[in-house]
Protein backbone atom coordinates (compact mmCIF):
# COMPACT_ATOMS: atom_id res chain seq x y z
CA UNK A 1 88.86 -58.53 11.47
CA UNK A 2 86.63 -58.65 14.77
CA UNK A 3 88.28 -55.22 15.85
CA UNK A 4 87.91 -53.63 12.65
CA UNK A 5 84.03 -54.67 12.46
CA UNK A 6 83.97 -53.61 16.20
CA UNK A 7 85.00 -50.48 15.14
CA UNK A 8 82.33 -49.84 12.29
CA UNK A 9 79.48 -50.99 14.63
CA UNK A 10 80.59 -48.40 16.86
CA UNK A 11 81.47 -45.59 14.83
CA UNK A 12 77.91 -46.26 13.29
CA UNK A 13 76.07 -45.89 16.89
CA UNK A 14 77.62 -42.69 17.77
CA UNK A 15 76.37 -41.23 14.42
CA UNK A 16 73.41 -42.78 14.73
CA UNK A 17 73.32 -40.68 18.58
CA UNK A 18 74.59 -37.61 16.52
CA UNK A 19 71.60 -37.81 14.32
CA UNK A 20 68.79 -38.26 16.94
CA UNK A 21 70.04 -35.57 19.28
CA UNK A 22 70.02 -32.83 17.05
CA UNK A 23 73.54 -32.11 17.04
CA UNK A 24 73.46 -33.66 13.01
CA UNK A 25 69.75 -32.56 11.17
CA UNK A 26 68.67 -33.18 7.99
CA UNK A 27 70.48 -32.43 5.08
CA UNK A 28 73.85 -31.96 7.27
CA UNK A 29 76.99 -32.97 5.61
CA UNK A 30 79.06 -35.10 7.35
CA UNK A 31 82.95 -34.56 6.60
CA UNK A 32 84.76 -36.96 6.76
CA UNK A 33 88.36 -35.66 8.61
CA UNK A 34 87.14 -34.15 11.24
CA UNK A 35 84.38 -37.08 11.93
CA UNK A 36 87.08 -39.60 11.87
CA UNK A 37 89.01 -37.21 14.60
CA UNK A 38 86.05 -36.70 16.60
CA UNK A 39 85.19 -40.64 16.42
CA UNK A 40 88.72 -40.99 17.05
CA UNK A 41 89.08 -44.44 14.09
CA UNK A 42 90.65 -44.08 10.67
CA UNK A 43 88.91 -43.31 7.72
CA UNK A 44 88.10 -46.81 6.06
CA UNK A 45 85.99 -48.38 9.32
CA UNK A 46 84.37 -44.63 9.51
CA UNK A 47 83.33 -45.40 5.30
CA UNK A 48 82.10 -48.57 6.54
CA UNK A 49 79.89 -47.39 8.99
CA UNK A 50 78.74 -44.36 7.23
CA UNK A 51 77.43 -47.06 3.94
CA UNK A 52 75.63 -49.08 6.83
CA UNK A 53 73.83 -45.95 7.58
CA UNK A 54 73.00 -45.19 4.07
CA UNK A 55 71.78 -48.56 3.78
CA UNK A 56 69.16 -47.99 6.87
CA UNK A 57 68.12 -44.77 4.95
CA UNK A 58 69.77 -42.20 7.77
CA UNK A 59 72.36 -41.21 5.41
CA UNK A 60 72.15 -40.29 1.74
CA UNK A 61 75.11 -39.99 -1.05
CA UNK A 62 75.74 -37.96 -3.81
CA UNK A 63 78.53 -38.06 -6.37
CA UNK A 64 81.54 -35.70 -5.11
CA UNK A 65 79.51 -34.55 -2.65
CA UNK A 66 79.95 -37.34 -0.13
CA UNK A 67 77.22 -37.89 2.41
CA UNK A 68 74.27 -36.11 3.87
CA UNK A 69 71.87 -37.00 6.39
CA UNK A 70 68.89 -37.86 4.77
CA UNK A 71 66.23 -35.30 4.19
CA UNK A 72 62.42 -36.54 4.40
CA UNK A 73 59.83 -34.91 1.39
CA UNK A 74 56.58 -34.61 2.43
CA UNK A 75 55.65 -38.01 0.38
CA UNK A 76 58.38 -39.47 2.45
CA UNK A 77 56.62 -39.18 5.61
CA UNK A 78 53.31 -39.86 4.64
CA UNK A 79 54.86 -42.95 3.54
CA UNK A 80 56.55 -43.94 6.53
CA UNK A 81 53.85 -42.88 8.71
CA UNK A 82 51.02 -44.50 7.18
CA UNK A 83 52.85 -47.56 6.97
CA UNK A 84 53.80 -47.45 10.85
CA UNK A 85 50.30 -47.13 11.25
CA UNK A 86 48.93 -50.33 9.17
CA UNK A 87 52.24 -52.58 10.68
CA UNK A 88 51.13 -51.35 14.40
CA UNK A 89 47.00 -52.05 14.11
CA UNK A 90 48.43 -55.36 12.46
CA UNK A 91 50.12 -56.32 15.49
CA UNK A 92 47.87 -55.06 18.04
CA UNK A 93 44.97 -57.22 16.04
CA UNK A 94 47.00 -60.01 17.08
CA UNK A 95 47.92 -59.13 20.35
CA UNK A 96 43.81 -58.62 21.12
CA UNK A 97 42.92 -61.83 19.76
CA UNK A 98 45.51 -63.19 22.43
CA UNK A 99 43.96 -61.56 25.72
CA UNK A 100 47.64 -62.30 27.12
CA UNK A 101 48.54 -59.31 29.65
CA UNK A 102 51.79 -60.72 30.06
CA UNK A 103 52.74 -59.91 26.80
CA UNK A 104 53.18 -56.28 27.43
CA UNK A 105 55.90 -56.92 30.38
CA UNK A 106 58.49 -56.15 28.13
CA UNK A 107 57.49 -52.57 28.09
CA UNK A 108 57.92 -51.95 31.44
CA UNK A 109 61.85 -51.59 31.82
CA UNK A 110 61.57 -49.54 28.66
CA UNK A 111 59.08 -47.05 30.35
CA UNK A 112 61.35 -47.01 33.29
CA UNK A 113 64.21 -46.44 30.81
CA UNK A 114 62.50 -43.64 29.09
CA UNK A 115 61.47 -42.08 31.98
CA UNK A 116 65.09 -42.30 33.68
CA UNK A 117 66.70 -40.85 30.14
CA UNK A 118 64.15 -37.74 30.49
CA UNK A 119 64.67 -37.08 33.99
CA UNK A 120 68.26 -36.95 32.81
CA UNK A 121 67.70 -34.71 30.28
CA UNK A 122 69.53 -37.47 27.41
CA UNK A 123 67.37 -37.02 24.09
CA UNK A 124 68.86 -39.51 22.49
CA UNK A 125 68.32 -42.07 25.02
CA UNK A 126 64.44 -41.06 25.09
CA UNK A 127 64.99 -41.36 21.23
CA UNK A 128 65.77 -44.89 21.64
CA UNK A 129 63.73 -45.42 23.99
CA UNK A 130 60.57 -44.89 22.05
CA UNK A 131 61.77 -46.83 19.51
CA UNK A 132 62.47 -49.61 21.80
CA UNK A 133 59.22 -49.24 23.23
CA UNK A 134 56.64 -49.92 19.88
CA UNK A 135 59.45 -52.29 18.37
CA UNK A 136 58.73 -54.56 21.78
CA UNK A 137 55.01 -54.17 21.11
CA UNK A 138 55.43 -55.14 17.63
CA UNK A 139 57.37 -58.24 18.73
CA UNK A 140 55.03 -59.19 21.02
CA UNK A 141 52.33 -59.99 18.35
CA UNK A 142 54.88 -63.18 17.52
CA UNK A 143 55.13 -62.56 13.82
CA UNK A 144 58.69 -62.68 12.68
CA UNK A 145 58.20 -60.89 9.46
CA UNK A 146 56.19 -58.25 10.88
CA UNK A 147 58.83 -57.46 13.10
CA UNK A 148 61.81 -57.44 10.53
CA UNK A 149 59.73 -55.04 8.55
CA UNK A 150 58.91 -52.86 11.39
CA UNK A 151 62.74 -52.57 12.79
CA UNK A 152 63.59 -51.23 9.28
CA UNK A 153 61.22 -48.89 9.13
CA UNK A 154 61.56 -47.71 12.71
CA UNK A 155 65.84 -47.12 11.34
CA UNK A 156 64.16 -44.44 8.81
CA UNK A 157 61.48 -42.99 11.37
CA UNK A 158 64.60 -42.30 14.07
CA UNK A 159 65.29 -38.78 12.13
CA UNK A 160 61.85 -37.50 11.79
CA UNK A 161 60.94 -39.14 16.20
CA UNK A 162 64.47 -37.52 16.91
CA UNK A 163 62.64 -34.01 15.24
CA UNK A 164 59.37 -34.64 17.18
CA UNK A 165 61.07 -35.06 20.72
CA UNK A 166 63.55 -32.06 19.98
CA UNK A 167 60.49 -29.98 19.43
CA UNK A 168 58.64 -30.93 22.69
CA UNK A 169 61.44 -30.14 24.95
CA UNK A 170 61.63 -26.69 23.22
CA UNK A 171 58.30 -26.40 23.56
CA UNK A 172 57.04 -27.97 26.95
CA UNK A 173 60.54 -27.04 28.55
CA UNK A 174 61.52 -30.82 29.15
CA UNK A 175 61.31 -34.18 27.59
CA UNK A 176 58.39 -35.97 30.19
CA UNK A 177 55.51 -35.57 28.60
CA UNK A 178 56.00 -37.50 26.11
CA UNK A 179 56.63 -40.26 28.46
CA UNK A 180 53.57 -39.59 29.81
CA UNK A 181 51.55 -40.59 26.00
CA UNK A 182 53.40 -43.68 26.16
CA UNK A 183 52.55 -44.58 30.04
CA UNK A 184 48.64 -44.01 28.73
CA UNK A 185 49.49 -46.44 26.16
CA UNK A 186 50.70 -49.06 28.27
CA UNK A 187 47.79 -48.32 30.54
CA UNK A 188 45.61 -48.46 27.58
CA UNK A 189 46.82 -51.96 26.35
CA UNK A 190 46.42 -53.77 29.83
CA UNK A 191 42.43 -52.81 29.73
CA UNK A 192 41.66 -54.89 27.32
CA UNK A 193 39.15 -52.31 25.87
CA UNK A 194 39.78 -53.32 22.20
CA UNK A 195 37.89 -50.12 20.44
CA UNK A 196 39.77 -47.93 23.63
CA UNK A 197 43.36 -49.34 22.55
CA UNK A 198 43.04 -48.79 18.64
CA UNK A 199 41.63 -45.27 19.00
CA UNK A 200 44.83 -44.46 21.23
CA UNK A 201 47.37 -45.71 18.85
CA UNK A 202 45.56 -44.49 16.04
CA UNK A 203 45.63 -40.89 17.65
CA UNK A 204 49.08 -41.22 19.13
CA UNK A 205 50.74 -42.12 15.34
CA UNK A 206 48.68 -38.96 14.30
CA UNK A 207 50.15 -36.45 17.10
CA UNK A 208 53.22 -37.62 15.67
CA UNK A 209 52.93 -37.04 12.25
CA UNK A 210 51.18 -33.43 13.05
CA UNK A 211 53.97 -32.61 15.03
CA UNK A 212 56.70 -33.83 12.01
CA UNK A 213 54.76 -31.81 9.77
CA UNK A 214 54.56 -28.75 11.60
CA UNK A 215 58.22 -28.71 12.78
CA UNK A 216 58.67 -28.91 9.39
CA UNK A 217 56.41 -25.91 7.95
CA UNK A 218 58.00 -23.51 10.78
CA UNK A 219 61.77 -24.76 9.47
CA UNK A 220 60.39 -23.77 5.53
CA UNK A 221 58.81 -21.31 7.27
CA UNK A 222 62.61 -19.48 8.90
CA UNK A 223 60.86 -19.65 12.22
């Protein structure tokens, strides 16, 4: 039973990896066989793993058509977008109230992380990192709830921040910039400027969104 569940955790992080890199987009269909192969696990733990996904909101089903990686509507990400932004000024209200600069420590390995992953060229691992990097800011606001809600929203954003850091390496030629935003974030948060740190964030979840959108008006687009 622990190998089999072993198994399903795993085969669920590598298409998790598959997702955020590119090699799967939205709307892909993921068949079965030659996933199992690749994954190299049988088909029931690969079933497992591929519900557990569906239940994050990465994956999507359809009767006898199996499953899909999810495909965001417009609606969809002005949901999850707008809702990053109200869980993120949430925390960082709390977090200001504080005046704690040792509360953002956490975020330094993750910079270093995100920075190392980019160097290396590993999307993914920038991917993560990102993630990693506001989910540590939301923790640090020390509101359980808060966090549990952002973590499962951050599972749905992974497609659409996978989409956004695919397009700025095709576009800026490498993945460091972006590192750069989140540096001037971190920067940002140990001034203590309160107005200064809610503008950033406030702009930063914006570039974001504008770049979702507009990767995906070229893609309707056939660019």
């Amino acid at each position: 039973m622990i190998q089999q569940e072993s198994l399903v955790a795993l085969a669920a992080r590598e298409i998790r990896k598959l997702i955020v890199s590119g090699e799967l987009v939205p709307g892909d269909k993921l068949n079965e066989p030659p996933l199992a192969e690749k994954l190299g696990i049988s088909r029931p733990p690969l079933r497992e793993a591929l519900r557990t996904l569906e239940s994050e909101g990465l994956l999507e089903q359809s009767p006898r058509r199996g499953y899909r990686v999810v495909s965001m509507t417009d609606t969809d990400i002005d949901e999850i977008y707008s809702l990053r932004r109200a869980l993120e000024m949430f925390a960082l209200d709390r977090l200001l109230a504080r005046k704690d600069p040792a509360a953002y420590a956490p975020l330094d390995p993750i910079m270093k992380a995100m920075r190392a992953a980019a160097r290396r060229g590993d999307r993914p691992a920038v991917v993560q990192a990102n993630v990693d990097f506001h989910t540590a800011l939301v923790d640090a606001a020390g509101h359980r709830r808060l966090s549990d809600t952002y973590r499962s929203l951050m599972v749905q954003m992974q497609v659409s921040m996978a989409a956004n850091v695919l397009n700025e390496e095709r576009s800026k030629g490498d993945l460091t910039k972006g590192c750069d935003r989140h540096a001037e974030l971190l920067e940002c948060l140990r001034s203590g400027d309160a107005d200064r740190i809610r503008r950033e964030f406030e702009e930063h979840g914006e570039r974001d969104y504008l770049a979702r959108q507009g990767s995906a008006a070229k893609k309707a687009a056939g660019e």
